[in-house]
N, C-alpha and C. Protein backbone atom coordinates (compact mmCIF):
# COMPACT_ATOMS: atom_id res chain seq x y z
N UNK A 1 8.34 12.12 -5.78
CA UNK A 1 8.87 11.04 -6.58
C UNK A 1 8.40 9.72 -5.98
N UNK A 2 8.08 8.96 -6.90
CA UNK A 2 8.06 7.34 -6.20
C UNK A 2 8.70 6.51 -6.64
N UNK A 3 9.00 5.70 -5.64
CA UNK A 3 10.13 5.18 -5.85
C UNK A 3 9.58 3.42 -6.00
N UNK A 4 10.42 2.90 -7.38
CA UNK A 4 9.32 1.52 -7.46
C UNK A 4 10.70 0.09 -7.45
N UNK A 5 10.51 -0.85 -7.26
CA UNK A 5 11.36 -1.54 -7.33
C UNK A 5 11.04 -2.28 -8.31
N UNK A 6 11.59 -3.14 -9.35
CA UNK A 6 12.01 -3.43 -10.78
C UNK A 6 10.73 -3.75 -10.92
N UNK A 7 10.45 -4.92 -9.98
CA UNK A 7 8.98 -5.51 -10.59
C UNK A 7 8.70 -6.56 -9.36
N UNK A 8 7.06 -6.70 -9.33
CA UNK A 8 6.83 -7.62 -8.41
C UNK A 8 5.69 -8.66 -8.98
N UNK A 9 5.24 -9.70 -8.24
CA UNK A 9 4.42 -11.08 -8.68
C UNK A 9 3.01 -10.88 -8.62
N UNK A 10 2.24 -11.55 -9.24
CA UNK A 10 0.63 -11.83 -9.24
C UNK A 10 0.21 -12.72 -8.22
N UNK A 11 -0.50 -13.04 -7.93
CA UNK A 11 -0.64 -14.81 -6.70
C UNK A 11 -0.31 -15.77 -7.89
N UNK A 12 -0.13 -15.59 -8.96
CA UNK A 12 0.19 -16.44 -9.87
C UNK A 12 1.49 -16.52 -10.31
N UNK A 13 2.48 -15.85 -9.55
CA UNK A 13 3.80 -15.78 -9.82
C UNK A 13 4.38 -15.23 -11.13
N UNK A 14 3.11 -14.57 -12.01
CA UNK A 14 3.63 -13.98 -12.87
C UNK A 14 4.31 -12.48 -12.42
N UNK A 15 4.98 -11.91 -13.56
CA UNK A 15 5.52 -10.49 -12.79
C UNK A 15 4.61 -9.16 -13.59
N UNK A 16 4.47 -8.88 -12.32
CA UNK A 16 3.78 -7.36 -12.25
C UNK A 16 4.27 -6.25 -12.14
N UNK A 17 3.66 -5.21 -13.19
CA UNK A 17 5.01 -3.66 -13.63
C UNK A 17 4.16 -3.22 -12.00
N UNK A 18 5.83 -2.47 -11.07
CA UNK A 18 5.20 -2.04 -9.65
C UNK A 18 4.34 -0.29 -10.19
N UNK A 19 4.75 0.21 -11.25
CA UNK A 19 3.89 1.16 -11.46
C UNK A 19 2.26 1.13 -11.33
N UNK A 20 2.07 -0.76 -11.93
CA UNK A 20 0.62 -0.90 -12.12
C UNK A 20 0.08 -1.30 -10.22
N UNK A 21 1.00 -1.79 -10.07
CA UNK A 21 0.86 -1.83 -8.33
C UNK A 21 0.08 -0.90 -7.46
N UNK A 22 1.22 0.25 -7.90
CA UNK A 22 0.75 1.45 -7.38
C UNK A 22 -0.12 2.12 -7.73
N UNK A 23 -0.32 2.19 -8.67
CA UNK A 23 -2.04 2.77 -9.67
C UNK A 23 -3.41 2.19 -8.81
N UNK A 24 -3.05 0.23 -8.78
CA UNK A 24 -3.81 -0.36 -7.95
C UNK A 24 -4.11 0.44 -6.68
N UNK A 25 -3.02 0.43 -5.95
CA UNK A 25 -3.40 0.66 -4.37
C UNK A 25 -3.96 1.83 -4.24
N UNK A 26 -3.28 2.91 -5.09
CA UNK A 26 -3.71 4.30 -5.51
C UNK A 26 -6.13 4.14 -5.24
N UNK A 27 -6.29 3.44 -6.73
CA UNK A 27 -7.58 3.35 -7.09
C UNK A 27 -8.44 2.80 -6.20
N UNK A 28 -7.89 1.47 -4.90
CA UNK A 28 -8.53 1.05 -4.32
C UNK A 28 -8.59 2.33 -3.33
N UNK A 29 -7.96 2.78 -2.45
CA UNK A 29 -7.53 3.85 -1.60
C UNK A 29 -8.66 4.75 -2.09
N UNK A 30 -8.61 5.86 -3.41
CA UNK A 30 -9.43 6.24 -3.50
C UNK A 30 -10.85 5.63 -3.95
N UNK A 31 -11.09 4.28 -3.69
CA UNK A 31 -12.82 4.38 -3.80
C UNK A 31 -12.95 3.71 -2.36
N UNK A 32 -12.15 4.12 -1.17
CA UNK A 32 -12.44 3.36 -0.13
C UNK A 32 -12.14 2.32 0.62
N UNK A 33 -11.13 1.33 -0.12
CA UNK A 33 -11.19 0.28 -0.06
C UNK A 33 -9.49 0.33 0.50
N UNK A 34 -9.42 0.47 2.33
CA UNK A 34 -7.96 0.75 2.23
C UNK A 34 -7.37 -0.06 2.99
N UNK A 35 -8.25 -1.34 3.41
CA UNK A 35 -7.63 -2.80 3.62
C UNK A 35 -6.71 -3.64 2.36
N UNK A 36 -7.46 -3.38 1.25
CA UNK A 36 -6.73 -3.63 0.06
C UNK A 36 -5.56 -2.84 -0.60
N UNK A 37 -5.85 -1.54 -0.50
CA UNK A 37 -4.86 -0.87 -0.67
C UNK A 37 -4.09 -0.97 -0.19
N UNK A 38 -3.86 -1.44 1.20
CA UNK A 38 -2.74 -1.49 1.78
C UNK A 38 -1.82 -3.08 1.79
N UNK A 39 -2.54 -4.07 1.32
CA UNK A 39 -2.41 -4.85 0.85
C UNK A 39 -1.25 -5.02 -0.92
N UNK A 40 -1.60 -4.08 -1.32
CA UNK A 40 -1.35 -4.12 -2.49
C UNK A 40 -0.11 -3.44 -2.39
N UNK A 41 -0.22 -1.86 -1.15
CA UNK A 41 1.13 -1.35 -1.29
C UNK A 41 2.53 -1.87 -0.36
N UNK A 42 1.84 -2.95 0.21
CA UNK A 42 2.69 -3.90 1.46
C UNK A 42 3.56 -4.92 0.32
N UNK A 43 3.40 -5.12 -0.76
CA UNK A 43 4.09 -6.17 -1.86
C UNK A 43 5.33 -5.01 -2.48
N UNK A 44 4.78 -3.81 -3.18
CA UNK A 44 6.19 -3.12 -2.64
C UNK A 44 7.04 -2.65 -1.95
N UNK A 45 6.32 -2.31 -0.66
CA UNK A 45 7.39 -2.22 0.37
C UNK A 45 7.93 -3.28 0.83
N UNK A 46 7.67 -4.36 0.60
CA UNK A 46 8.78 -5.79 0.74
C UNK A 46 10.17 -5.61 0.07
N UNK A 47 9.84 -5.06 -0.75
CA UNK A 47 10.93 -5.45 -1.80
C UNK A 47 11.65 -3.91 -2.04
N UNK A 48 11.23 -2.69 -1.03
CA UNK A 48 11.94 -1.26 -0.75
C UNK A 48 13.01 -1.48 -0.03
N UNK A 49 14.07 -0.61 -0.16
CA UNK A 49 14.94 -0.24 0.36
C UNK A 49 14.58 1.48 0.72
N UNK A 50 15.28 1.53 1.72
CA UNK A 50 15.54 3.29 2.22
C UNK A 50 14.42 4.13 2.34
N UNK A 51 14.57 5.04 1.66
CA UNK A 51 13.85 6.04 1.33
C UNK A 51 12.55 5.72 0.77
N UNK A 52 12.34 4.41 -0.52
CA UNK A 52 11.30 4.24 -1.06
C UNK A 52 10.45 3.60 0.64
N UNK A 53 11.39 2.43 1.35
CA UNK A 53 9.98 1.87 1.91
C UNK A 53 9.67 2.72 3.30
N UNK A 54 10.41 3.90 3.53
CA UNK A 54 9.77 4.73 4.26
C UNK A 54 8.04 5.48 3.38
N UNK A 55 8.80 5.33 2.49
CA UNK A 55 7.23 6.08 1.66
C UNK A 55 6.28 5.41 1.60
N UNK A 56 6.59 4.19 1.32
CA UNK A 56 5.52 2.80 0.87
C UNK A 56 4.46 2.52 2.92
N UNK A 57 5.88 2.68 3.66
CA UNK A 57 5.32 2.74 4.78
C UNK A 57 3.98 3.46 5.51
N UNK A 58 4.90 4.72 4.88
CA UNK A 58 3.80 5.64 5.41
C UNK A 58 2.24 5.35 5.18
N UNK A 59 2.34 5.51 3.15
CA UNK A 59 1.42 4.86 2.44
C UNK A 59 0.07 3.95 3.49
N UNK A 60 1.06 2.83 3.76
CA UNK A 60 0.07 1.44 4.49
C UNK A 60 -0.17 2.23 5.89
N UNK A 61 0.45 3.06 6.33
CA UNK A 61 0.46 3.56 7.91
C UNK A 61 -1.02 4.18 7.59
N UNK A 62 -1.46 5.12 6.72
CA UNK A 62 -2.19 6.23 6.60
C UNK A 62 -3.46 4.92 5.97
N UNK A 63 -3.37 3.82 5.01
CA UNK A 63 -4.67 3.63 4.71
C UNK A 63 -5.42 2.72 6.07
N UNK A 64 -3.84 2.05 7.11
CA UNK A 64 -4.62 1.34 7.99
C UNK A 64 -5.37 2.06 8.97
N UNK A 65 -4.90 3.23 9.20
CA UNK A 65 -5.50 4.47 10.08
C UNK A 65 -7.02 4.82 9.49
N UNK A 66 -7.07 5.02 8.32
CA UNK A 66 -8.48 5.25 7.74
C UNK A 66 -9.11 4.34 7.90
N UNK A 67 -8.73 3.00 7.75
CA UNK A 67 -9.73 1.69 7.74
C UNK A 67 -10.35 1.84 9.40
N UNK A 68 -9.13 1.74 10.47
CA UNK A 68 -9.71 2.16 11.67
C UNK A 68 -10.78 3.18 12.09
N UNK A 69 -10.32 3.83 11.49
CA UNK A 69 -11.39 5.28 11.79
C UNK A 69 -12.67 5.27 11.18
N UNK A 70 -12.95 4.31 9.74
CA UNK A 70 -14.03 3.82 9.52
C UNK A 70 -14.59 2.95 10.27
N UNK A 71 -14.15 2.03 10.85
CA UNK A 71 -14.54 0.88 11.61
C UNK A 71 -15.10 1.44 13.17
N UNK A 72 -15.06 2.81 13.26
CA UNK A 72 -15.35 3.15 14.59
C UNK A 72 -13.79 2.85 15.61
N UNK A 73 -12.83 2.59 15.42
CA UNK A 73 -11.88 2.23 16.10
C UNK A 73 -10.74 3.56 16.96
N UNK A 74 -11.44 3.90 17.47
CA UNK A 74 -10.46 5.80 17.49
C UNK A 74 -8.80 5.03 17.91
N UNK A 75 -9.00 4.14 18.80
CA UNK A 75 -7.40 3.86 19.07
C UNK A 75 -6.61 3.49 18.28
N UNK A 76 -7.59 2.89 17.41
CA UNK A 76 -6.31 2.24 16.44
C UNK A 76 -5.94 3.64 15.07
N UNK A 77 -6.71 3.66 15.03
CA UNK A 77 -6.65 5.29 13.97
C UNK A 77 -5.75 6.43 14.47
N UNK A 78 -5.45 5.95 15.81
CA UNK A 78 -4.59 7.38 16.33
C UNK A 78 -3.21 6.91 16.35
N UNK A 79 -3.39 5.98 15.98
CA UNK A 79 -1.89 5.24 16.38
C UNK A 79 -0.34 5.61 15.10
């Protein structure tokens, strides 16, 4: 299950459905791109409570680990 909170902002302060959020971070993640992804899934875990921003956590835990491990970084990837 994922867990989304009502809704979050654009840099333009408009509001953004967090489903489309997550689709985002989802699509960047899978083509690679998991500085952004994690970027994208760090705006809902702001705004998690409990259970969701343990998930959202993990989420950013696992794409910053990949970004490391691309970058040649073993320490930071193990972390």
């Amino acid at each position: 299950m994922v867990f989304l909170p009502p809704f979050a902002f654009d840099s333009g302060d408009r509001p953004v459905e967090p489903r489309d959020l997550f689709r985002r971070g989802v699509e960047l993640f899978q083509a690679g791109e998991y500085f952004e992804a994690h970027e994208v899934w760090e705006e809902l875990w702001r705004e998690a409570s409990g259970e969701a921003r343990a998930f959202y956590k993990g989420l950013i835990q696992l794409a910053v680990a990949l970004l490391h491990a691309e970058r040649g970084n073993r320490s930071g990837s193990e972390r």
